[in-house]
N, C-alpha and C. Protein backbone atom coordinates (compact mmCIF):
# COMPACT_ATOMS: atom_id res chain seq x y z
N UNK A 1 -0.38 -7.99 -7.50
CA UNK A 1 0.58 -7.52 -6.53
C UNK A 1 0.99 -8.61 -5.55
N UNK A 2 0.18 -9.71 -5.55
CA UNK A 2 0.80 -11.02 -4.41
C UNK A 2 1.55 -11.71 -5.23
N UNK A 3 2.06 -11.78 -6.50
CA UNK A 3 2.80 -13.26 -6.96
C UNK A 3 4.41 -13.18 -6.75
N UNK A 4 4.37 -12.04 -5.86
CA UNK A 4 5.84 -11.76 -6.36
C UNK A 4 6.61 -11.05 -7.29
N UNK A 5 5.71 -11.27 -8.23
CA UNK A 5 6.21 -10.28 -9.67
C UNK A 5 6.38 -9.10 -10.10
N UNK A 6 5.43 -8.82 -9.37
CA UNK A 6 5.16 -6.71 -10.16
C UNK A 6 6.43 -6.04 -9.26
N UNK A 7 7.06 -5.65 -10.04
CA UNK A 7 8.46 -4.57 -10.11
C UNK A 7 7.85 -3.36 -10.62
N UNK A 8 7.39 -2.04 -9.91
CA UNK A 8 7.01 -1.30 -10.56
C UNK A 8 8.10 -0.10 -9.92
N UNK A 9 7.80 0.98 -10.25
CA UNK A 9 9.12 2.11 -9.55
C UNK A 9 7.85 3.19 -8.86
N UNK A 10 8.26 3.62 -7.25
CA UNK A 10 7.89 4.33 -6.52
C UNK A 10 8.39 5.38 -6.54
N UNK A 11 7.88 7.11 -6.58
CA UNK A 11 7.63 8.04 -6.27
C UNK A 11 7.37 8.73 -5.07
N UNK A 12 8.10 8.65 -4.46
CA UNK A 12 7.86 9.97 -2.90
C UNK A 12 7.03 11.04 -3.65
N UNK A 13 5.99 11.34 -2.81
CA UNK A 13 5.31 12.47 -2.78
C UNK A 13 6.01 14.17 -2.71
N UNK A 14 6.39 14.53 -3.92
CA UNK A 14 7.05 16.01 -3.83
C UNK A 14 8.44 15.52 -4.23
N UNK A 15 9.06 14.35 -4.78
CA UNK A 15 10.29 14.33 -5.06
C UNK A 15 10.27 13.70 -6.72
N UNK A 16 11.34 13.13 -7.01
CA UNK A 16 11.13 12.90 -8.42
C UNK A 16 12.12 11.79 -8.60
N UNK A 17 12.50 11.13 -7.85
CA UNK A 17 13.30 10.17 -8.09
C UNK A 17 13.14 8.65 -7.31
N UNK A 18 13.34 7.88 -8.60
CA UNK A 18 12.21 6.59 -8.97
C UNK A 18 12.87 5.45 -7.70
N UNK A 19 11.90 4.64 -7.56
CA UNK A 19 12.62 3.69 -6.27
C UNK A 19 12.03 2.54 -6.79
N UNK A 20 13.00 1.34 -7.45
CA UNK A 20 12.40 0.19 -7.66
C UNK A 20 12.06 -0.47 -6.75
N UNK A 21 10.83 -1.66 -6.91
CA UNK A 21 10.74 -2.35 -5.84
C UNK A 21 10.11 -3.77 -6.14
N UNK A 22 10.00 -4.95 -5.59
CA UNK A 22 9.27 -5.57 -5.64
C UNK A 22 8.27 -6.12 -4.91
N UNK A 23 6.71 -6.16 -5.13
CA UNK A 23 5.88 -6.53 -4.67
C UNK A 23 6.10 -7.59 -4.46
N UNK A 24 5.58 -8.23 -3.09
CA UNK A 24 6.43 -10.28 -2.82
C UNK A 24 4.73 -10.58 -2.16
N UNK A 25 4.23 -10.02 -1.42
CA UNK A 25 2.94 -10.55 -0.87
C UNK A 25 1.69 -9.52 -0.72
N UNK A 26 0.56 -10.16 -0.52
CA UNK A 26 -0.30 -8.62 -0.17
C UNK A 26 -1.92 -9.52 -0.47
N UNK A 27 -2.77 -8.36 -0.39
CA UNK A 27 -4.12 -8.99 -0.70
C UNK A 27 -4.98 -8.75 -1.84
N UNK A 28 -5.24 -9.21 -2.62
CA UNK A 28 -5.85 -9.77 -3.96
C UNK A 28 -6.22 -7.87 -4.41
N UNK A 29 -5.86 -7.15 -5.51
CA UNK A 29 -6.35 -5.75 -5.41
C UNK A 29 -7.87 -5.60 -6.08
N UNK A 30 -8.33 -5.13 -5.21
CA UNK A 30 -10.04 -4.34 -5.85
C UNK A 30 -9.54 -3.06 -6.41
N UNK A 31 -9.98 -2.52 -7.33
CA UNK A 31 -9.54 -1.22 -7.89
C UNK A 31 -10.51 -0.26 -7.52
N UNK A 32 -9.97 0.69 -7.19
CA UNK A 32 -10.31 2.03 -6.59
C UNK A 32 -10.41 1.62 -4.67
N UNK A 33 -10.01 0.68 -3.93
CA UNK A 33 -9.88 0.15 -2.81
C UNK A 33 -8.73 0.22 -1.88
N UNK A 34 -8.62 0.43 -0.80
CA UNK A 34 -6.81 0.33 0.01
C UNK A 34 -6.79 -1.18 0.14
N UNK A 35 -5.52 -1.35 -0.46
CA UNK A 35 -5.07 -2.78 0.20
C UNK A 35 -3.58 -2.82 0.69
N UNK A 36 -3.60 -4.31 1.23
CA UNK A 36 -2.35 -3.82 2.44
C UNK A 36 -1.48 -4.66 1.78
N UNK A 37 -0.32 -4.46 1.22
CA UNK A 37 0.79 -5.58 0.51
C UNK A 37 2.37 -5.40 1.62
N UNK A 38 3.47 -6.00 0.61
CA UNK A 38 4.35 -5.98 1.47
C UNK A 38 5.43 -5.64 -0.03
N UNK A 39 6.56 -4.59 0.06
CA UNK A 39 7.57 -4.68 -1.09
C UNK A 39 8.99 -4.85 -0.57
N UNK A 40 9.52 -5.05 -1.46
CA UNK A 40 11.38 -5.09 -0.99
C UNK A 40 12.07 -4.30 -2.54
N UNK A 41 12.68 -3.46 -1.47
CA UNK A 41 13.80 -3.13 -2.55
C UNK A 41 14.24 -4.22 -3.33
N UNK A 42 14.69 -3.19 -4.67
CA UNK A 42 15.55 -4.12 -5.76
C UNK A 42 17.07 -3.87 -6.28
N UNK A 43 17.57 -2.44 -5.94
CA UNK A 43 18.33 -2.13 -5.80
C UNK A 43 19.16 -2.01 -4.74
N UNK A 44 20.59 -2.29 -4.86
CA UNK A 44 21.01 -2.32 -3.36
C UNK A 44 21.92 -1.15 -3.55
N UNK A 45 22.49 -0.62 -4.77
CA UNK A 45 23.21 0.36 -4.52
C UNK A 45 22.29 1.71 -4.75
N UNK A 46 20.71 1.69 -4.34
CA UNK A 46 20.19 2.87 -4.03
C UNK A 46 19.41 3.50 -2.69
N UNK A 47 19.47 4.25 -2.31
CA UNK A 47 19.38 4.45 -0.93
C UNK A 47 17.85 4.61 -1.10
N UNK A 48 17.41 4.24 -0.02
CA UNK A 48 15.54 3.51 0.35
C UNK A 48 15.23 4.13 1.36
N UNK A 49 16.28 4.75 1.77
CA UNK A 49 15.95 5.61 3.09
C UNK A 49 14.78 6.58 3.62
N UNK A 50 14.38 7.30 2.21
CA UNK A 50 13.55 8.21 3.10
C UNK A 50 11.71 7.46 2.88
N UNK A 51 12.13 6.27 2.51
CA UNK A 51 10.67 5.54 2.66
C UNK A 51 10.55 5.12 4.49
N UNK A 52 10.00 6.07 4.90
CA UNK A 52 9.49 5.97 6.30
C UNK A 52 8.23 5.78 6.90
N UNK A 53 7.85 5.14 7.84
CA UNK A 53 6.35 5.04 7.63
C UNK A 53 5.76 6.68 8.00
N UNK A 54 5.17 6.49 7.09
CA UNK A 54 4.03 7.83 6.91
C UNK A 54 4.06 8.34 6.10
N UNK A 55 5.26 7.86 5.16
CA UNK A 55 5.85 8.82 3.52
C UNK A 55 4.80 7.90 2.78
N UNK A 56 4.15 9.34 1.80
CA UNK A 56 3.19 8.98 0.83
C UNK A 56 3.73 8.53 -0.75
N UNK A 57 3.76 8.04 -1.78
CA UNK A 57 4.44 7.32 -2.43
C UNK A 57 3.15 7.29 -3.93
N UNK A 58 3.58 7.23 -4.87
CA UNK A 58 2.90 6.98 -5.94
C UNK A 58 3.42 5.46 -6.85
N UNK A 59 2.50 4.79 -6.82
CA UNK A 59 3.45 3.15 -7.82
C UNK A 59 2.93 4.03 -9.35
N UNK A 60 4.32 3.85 -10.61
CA UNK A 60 4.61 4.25 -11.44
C UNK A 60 4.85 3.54 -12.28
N UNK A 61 4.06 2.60 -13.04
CA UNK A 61 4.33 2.00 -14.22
C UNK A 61 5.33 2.78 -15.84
N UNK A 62 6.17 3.20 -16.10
CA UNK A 62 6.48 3.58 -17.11
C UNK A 62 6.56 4.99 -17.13
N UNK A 63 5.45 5.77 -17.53
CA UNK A 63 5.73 7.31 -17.09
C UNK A 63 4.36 7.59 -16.48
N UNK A 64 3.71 5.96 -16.39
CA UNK A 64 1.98 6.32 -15.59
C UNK A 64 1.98 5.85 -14.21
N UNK A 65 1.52 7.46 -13.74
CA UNK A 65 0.83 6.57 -12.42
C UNK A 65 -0.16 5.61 -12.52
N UNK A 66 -0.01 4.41 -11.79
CA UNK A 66 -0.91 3.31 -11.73
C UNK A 66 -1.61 3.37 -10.28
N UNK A 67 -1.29 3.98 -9.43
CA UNK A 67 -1.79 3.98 -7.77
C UNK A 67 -0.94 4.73 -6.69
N UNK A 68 -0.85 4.70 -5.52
CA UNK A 68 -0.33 5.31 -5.07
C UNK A 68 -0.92 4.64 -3.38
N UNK A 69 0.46 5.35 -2.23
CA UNK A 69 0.03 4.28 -1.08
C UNK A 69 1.08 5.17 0.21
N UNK A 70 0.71 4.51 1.12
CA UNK A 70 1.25 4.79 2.43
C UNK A 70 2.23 3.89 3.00
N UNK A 71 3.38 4.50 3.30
CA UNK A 71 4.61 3.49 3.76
C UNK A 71 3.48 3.12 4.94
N UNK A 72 3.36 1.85 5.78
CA UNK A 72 2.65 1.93 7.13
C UNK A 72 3.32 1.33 8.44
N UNK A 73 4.30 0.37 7.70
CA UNK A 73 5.59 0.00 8.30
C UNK A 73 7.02 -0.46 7.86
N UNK A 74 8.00 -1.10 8.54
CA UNK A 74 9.23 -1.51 8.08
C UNK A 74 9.78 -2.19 8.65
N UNK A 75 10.01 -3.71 7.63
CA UNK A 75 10.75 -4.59 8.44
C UNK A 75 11.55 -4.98 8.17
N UNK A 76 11.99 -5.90 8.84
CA UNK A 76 13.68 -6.18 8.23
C UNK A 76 13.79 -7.51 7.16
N UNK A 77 14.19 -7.67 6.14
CA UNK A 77 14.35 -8.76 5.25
C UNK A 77 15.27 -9.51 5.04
N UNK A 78 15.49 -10.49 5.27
CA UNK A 78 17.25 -11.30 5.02
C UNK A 78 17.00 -11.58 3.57
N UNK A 79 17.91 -11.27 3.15
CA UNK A 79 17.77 -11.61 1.21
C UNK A 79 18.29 -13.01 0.96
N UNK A 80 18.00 -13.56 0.44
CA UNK A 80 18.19 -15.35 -0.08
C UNK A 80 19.15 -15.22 -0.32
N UNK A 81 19.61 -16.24 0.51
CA UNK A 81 21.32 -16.71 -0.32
C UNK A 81 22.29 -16.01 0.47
N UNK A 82 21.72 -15.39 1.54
CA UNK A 82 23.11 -14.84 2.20
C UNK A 82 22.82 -15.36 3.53
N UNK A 83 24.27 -15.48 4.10
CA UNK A 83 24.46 -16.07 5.83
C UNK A 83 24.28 -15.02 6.61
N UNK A 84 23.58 -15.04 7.13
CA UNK A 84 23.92 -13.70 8.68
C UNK A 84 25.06 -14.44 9.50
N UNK A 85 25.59 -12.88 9.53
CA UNK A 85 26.64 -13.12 10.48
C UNK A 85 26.81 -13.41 12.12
């Protein structure tokens, strides 16, 4: 979950519709353990909105749950390659 790589699709708790994302940083995972990472959307034409902190979330490999986690905060990301205005 730190290399940047893992794109897996998130699950809101009680809803059914998939939220890509990418994992970019975080801490080394122990399995069956909480660890604290960081993701960014991957889609821009899908709304990310109701990931709020405190919304519970399942990570979804394929049609398996692989884990599951707590929004705990939200920050703001400038995406590469673009100028702020």
């Amino acid at each position: 979950m730190n290399n940047g790589k893992y794109c897996p699709r998130l699950v809101i708790k009680g809803s059914n519709q998939m939220l890509g994302v990418n994992f970019i940083d975080g801490e080394d995972v122990i399995f069956d353990r909480p660890i604290r990472t960081n993701a960014l959307p991957v889609n821009e034409d899908i709304d990310y909105s109701a990931l709020q902190v405190g919304t519970e979330f399942f990570i979804i490999e394929g049609s398996t749950i692989v884990g599951e986690g707590i929004v705990k905060e939200i920050f703001q990301h400038k995406p590469h390659g673009r100028k702020q205005l």
